[in-house]
C-alpha atoms as a PDB file:
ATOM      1  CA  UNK A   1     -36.259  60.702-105.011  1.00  0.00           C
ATOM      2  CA  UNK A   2     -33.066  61.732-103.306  1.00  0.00           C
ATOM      3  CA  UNK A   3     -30.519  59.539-101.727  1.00  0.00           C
ATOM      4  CA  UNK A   4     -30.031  59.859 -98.087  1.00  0.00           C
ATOM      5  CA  UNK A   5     -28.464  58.750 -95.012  1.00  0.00           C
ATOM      6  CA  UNK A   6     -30.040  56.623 -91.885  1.00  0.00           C
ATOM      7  CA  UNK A   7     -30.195  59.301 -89.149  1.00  0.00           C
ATOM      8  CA  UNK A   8     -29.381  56.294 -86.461  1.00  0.00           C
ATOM      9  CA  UNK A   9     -26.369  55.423 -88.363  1.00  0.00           C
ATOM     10  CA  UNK A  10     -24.383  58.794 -87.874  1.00  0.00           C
ATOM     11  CA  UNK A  11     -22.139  59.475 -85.208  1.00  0.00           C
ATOM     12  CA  UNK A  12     -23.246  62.329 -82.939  1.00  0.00           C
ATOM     13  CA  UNK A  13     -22.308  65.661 -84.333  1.00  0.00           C
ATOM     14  CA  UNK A  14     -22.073  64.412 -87.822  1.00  0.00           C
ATOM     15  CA  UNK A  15     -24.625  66.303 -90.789  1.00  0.00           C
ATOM     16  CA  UNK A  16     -27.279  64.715 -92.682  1.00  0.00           C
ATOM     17  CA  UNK A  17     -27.103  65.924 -96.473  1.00  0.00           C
ATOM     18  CA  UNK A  18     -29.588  64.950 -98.666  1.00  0.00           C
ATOM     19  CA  UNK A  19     -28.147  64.687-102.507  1.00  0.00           C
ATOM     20  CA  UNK A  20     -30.402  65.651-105.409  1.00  0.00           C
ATOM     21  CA  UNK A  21     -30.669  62.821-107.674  1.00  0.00           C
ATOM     22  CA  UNK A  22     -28.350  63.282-110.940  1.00  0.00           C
ATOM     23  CA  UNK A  23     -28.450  61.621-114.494  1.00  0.00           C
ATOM     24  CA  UNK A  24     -27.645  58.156-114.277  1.00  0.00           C
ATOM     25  CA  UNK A  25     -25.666  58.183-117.527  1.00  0.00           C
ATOM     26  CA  UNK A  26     -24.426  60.649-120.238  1.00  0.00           C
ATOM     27  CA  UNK A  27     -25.103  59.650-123.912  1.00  0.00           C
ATOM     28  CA  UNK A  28     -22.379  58.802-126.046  1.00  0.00           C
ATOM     29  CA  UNK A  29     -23.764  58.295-129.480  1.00  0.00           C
ATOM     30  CA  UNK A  30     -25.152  60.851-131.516  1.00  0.00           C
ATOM     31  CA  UNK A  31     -28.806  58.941-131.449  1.00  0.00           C
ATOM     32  CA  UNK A  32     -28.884  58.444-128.139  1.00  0.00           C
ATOM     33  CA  UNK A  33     -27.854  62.456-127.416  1.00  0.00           C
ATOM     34  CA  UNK A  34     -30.093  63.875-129.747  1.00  0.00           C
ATOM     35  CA  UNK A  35     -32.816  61.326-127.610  1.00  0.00           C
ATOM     36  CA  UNK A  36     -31.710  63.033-124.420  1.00  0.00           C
ATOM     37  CA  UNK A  37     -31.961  66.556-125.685  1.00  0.00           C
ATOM     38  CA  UNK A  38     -35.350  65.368-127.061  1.00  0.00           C
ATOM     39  CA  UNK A  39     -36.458  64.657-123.924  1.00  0.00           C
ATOM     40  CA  UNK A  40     -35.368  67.185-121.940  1.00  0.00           C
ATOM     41  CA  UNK A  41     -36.901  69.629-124.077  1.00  0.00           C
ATOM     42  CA  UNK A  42     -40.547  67.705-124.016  1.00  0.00           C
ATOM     43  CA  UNK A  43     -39.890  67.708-120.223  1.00  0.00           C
ATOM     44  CA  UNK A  44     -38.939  71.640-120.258  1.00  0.00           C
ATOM     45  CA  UNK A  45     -42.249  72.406-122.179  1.00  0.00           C
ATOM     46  CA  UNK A  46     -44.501  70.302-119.931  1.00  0.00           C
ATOM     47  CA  UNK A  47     -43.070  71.775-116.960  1.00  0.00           C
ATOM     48  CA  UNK A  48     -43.086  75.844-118.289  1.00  0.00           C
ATOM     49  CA  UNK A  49     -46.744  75.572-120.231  1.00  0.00           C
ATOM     50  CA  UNK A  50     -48.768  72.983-117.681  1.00  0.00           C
ATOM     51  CA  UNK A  51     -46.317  73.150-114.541  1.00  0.00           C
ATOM     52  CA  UNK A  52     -44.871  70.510-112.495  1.00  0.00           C
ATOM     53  CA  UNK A  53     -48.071  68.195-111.641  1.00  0.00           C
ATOM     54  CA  UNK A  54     -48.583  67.550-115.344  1.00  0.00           C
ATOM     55  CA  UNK A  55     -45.533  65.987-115.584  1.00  0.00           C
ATOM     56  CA  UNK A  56     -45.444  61.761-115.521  1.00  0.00           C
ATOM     57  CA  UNK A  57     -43.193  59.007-117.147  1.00  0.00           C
ATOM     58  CA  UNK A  58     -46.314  58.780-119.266  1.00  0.00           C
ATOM     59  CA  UNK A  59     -46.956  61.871-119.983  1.00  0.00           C
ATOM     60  CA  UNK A  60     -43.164  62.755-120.863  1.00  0.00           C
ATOM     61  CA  UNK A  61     -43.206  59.322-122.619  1.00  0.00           C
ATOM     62  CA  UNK A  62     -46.408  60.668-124.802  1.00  0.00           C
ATOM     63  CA  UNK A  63     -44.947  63.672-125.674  1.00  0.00           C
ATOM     64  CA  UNK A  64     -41.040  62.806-126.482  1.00  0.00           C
ATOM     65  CA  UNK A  65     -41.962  59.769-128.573  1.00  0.00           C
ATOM     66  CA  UNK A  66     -39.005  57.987-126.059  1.00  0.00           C
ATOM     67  CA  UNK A  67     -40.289  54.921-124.244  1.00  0.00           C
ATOM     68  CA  UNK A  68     -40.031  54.541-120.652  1.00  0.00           C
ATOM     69  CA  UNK A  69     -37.578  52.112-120.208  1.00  0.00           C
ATOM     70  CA  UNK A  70     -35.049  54.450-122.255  1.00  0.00           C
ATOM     71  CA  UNK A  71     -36.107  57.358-120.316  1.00  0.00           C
ATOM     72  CA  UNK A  72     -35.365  55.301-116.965  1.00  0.00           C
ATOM     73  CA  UNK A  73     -31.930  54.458-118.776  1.00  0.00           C
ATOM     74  CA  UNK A  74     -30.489  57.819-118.065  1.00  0.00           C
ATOM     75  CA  UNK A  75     -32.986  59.482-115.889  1.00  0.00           C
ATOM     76  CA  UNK A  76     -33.378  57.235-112.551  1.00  0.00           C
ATOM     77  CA  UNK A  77     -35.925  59.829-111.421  1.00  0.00           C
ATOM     78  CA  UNK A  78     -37.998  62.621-112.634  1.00  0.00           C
ATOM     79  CA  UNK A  79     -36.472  64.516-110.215  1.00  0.00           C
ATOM     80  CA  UNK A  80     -32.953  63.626-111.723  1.00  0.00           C
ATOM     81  CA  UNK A  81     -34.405  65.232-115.195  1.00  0.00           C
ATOM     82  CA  UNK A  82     -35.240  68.166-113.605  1.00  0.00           C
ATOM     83  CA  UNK A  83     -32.080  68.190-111.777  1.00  0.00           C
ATOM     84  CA  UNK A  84     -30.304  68.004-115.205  1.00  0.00           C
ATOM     85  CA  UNK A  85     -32.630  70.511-117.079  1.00  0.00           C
ATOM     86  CA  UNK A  86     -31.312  73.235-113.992  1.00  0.00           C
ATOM     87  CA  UNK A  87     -27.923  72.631-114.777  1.00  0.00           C
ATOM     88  CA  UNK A  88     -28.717  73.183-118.711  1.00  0.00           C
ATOM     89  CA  UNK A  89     -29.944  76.380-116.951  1.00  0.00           C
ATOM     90  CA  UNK A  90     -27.527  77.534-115.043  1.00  0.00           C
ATOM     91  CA  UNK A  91     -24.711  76.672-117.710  1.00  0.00           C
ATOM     92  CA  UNK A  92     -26.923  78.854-120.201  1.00  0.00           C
ATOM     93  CA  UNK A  93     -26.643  81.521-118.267  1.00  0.00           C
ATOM     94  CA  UNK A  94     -23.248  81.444-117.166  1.00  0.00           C
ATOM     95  CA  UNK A  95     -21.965  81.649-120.518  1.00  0.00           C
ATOM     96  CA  UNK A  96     -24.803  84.560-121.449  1.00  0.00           C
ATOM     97  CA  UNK A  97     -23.711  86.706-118.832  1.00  0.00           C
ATOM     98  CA  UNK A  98     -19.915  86.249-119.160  1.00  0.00           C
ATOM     99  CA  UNK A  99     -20.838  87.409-122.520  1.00  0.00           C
ATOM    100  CA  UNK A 100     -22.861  90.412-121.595  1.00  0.00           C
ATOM    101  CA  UNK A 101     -20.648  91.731-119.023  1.00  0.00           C
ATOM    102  CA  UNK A 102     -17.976  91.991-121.890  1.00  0.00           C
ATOM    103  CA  UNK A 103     -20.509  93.750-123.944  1.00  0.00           C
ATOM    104  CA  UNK A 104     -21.627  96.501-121.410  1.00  0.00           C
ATOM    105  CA  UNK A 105     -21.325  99.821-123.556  1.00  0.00           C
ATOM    106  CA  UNK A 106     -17.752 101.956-122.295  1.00  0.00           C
ATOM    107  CA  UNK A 107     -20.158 103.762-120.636  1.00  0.00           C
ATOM    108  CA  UNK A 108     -21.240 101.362-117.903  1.00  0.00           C
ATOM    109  CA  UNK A 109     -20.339 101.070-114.351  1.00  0.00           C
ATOM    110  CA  UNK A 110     -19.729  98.574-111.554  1.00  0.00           C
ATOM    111  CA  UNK A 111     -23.630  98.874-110.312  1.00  0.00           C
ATOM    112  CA  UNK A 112     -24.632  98.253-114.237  1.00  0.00           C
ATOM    113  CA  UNK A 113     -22.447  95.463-114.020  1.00  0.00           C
ATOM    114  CA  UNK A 114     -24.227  94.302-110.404  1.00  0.00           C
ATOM    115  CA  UNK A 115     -27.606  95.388-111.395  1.00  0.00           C
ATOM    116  CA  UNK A 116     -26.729  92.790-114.688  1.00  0.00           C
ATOM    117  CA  UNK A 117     -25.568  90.126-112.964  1.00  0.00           C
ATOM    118  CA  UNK A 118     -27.900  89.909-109.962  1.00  0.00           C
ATOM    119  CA  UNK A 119     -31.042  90.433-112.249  1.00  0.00           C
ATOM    120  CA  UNK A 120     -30.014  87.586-114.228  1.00  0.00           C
ATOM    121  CA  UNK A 121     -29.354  85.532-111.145  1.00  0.00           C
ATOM    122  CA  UNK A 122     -32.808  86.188-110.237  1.00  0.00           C
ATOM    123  CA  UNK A 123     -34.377  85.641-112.573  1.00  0.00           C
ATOM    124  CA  UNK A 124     -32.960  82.006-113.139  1.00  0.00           C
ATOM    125  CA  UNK A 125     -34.067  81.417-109.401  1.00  0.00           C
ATOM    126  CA  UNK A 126     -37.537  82.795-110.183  1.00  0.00           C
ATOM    127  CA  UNK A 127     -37.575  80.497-113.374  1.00  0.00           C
ATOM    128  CA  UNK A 128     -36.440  77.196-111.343  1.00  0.00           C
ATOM    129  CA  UNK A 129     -38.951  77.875-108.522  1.00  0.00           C
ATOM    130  CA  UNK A 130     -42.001  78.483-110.868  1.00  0.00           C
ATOM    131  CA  UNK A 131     -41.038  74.876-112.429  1.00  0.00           C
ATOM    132  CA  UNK A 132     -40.747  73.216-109.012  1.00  0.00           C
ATOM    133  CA  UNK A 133     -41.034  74.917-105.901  1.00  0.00           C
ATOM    134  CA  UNK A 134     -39.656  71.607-103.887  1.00  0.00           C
ATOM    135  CA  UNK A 135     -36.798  70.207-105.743  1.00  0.00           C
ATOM    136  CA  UNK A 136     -35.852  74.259-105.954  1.00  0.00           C
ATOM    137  CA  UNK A 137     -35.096  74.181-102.505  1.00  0.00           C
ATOM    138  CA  UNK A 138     -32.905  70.995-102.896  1.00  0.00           C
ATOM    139  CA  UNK A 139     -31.684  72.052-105.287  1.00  0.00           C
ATOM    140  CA  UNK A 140     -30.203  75.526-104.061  1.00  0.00           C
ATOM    141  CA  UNK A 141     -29.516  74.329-101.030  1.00  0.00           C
ATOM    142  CA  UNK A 142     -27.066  71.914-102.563  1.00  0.00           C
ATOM    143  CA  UNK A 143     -25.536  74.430-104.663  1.00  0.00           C
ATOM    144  CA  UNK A 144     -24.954  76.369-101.458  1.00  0.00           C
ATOM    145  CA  UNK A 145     -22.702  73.213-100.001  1.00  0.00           C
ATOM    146  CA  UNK A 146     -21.296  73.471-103.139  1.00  0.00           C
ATOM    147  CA  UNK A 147     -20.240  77.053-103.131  1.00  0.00           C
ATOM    148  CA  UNK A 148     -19.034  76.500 -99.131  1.00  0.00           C
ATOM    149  CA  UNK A 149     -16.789  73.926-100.783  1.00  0.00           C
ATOM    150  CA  UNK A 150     -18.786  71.207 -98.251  1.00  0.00           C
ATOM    151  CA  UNK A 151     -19.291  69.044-100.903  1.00  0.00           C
ATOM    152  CA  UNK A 152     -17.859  68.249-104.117  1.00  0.00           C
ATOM    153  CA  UNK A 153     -18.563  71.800-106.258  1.00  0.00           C
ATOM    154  CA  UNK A 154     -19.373  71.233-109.894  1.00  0.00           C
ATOM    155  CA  UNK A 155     -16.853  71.535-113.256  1.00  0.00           C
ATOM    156  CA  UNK A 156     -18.470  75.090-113.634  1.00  0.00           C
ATOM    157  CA  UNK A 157     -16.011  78.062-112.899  1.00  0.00           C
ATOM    158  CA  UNK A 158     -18.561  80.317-110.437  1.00  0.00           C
ATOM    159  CA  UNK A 159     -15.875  83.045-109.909  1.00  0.00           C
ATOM    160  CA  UNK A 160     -15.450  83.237-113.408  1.00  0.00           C
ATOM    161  CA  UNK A 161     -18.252  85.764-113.492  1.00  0.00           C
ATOM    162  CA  UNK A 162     -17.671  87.448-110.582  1.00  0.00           C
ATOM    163  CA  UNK A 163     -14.253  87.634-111.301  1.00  0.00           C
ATOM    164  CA  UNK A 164     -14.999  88.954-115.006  1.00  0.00           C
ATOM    165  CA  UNK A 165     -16.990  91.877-113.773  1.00  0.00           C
ATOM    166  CA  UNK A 166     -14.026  92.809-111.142  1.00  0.00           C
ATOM    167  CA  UNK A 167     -11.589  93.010-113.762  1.00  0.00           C
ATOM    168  CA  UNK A 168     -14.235  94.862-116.283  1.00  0.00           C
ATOM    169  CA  UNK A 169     -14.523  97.625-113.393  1.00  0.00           C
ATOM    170  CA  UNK A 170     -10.897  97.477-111.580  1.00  0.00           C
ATOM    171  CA  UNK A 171     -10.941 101.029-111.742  1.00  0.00           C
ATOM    172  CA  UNK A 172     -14.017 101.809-109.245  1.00  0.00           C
ATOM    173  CA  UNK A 173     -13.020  99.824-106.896  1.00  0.00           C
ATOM    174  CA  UNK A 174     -11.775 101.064-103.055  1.00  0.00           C
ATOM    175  CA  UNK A 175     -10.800  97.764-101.848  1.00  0.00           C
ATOM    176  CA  UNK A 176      -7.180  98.257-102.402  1.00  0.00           C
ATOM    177  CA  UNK A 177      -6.887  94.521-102.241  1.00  0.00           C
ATOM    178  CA  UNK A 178      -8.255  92.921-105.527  1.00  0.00           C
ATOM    179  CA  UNK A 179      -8.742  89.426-104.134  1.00  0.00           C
ATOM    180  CA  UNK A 180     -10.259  90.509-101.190  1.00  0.00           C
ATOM    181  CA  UNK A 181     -13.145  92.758-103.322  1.00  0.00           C
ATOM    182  CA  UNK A 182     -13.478  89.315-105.225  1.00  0.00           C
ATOM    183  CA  UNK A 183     -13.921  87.053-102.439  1.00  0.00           C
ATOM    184  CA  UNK A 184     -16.361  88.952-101.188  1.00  0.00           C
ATOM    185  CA  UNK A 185     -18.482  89.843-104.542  1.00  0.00           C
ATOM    186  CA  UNK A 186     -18.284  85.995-105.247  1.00  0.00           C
ATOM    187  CA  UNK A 187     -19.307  84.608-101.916  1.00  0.00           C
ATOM    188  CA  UNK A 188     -22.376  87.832-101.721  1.00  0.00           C
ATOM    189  CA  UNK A 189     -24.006  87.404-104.727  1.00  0.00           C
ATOM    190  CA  UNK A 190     -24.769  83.549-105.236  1.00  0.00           C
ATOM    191  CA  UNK A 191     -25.512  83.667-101.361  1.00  0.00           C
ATOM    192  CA  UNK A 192     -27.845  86.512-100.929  1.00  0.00           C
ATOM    193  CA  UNK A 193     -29.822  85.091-104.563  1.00  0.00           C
ATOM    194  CA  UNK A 194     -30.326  82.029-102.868  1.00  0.00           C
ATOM    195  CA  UNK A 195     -31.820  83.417 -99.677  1.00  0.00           C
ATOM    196  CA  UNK A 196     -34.314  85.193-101.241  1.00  0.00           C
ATOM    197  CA  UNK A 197     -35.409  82.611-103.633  1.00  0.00           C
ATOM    198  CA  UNK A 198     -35.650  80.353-100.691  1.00  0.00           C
ATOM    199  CA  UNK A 199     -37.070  82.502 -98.111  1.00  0.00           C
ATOM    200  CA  UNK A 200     -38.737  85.214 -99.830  1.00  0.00           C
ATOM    201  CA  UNK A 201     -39.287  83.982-103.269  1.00  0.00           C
ATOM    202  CA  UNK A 202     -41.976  86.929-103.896  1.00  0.00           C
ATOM    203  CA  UNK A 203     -39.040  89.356-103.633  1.00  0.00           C
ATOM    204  CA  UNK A 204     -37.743  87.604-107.152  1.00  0.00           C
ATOM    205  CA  UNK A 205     -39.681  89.152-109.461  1.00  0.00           C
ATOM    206  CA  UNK A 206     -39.554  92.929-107.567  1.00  0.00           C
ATOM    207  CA  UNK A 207     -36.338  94.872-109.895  1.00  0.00           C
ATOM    208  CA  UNK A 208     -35.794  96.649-106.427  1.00  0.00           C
ATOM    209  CA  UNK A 209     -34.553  93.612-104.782  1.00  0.00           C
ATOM    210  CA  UNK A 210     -31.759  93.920-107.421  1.00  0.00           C
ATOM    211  CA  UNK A 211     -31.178  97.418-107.024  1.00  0.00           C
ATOM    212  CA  UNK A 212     -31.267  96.478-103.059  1.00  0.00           C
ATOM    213  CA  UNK A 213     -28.322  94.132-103.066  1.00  0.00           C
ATOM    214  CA  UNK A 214     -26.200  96.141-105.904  1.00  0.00           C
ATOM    215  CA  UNK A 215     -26.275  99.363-104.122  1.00  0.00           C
ATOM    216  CA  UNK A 216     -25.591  97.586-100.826  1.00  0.00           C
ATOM    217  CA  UNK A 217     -22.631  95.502-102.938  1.00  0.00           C
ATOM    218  CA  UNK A 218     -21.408  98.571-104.429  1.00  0.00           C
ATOM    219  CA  UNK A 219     -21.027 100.543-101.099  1.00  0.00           C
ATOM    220  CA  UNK A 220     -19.108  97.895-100.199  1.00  0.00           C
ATOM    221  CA  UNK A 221     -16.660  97.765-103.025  1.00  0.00           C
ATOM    222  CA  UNK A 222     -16.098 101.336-103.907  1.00  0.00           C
ATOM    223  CA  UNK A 223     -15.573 104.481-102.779  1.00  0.00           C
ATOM    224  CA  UNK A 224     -18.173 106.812-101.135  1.00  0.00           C
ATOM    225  CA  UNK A 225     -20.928 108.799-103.155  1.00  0.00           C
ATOM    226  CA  UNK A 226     -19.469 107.289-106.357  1.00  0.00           C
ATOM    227  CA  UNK A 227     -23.200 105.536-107.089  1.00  0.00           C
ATOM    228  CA  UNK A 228     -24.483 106.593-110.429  1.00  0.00           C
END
């Protein structure tokens, strides 16, 4: 469940955002986190071998050996697990690809670098969907308030990647104005991820809707006929 707003309660011209919910608590002990973890890893193999509709308090109760009551001491929701196993995602990843983009061969170049990045950021959106198609959509279109600074953002450093693979490839780019190229690159990619997951999600698992937005990205960026 998701915490809303009355509709008759907000002034005219106001918006209506609905909040995923989040976990109620974080765990301080080392019992009580290695009982989270527990959990969220039952949850994550319910969801990825039997899907969404297998997954109960009972069910996730069965399989984590956690009772109920302790699960509904940090989880208010199922939806708030899920919610917390997407971050676990998404923080996975960040730190993966910040690593990979440091370990493109001396070869590479800035559409490796796109090609890298997007493909990764697709396929996270094709993993979330395929878990729940739903709280997906709440979920990304939170993180897109997020990234428009509409609501609160999250402690995780977005441009860090973006910015990472600017600096990586300095060299190709035309935009004589570095923050500008980054600005752009940051706002693009997240953005045009989301749209597809959320409007065309069969487009997620075709590799030319990565070369798509990279070559489009990259004629953007750098100079003309400079694509590998």
């Amino acid at each position: 469940m998701s915490r809303t707003v009355d509709m008759h309660a907000l002034p005219e011209g106001r918006l209506l955002i609905e909040i995923p919910e989040t976990q109620r608590k974080q765990p301080r002990q080392a019992r009580s986190i290695a009982m989270v973890e527990a959990l969220k890893q039952a949850a994550v193999q319910i969801l990825e071998d039997e899907g969404r509709d297998a997954l109960s308090l009972s069910r996730l109760s069965e399989y984590s050996g956690v009772s109920v009551s302790s699960i509904y001491e940090y989880f208010p929701t199922l939806d708030s697990l899920i919610s917390s196993i997407f971050d676990d995602y998404r923080k996975h990843q960040h730190a993966k690809l910040l690593e990979d983009i440091g370990n493109l061969p001396a070869t590479s170049t800035l559409y490796d670098g796109l090609l890298l990045m997007l493909r990764t950021f697709l396929r996270l959106r094709r993993k979330q969907w395929l878990i729940d198609r739903v709280f997906s959509a709440k979920y990304l279109h939170y993180s897109e308030l997020q990234r428009m600074d509409i609501v609160k953002p999250d402690s995780l450093p977005q441009s860090e990647l973006t910015s990472a693979l600017m600096q990586r490839f300095s060299t190709e780019l035309a935009v004589q104005d570095a923050e500008k190229a980054l600005f752009i690159a940051y706002h693009a990619i997240p953005a045009l991820t989301r749209v597809v997951a959320l409007e065309r999600p069969e487009y997620l698992e075709q590799d030319d809707t990565a070369q798509m937005i990279a070559r489009m990205l990259h004629a953007l960026l750098c100079k003309p006929n400079t694509l590998p």
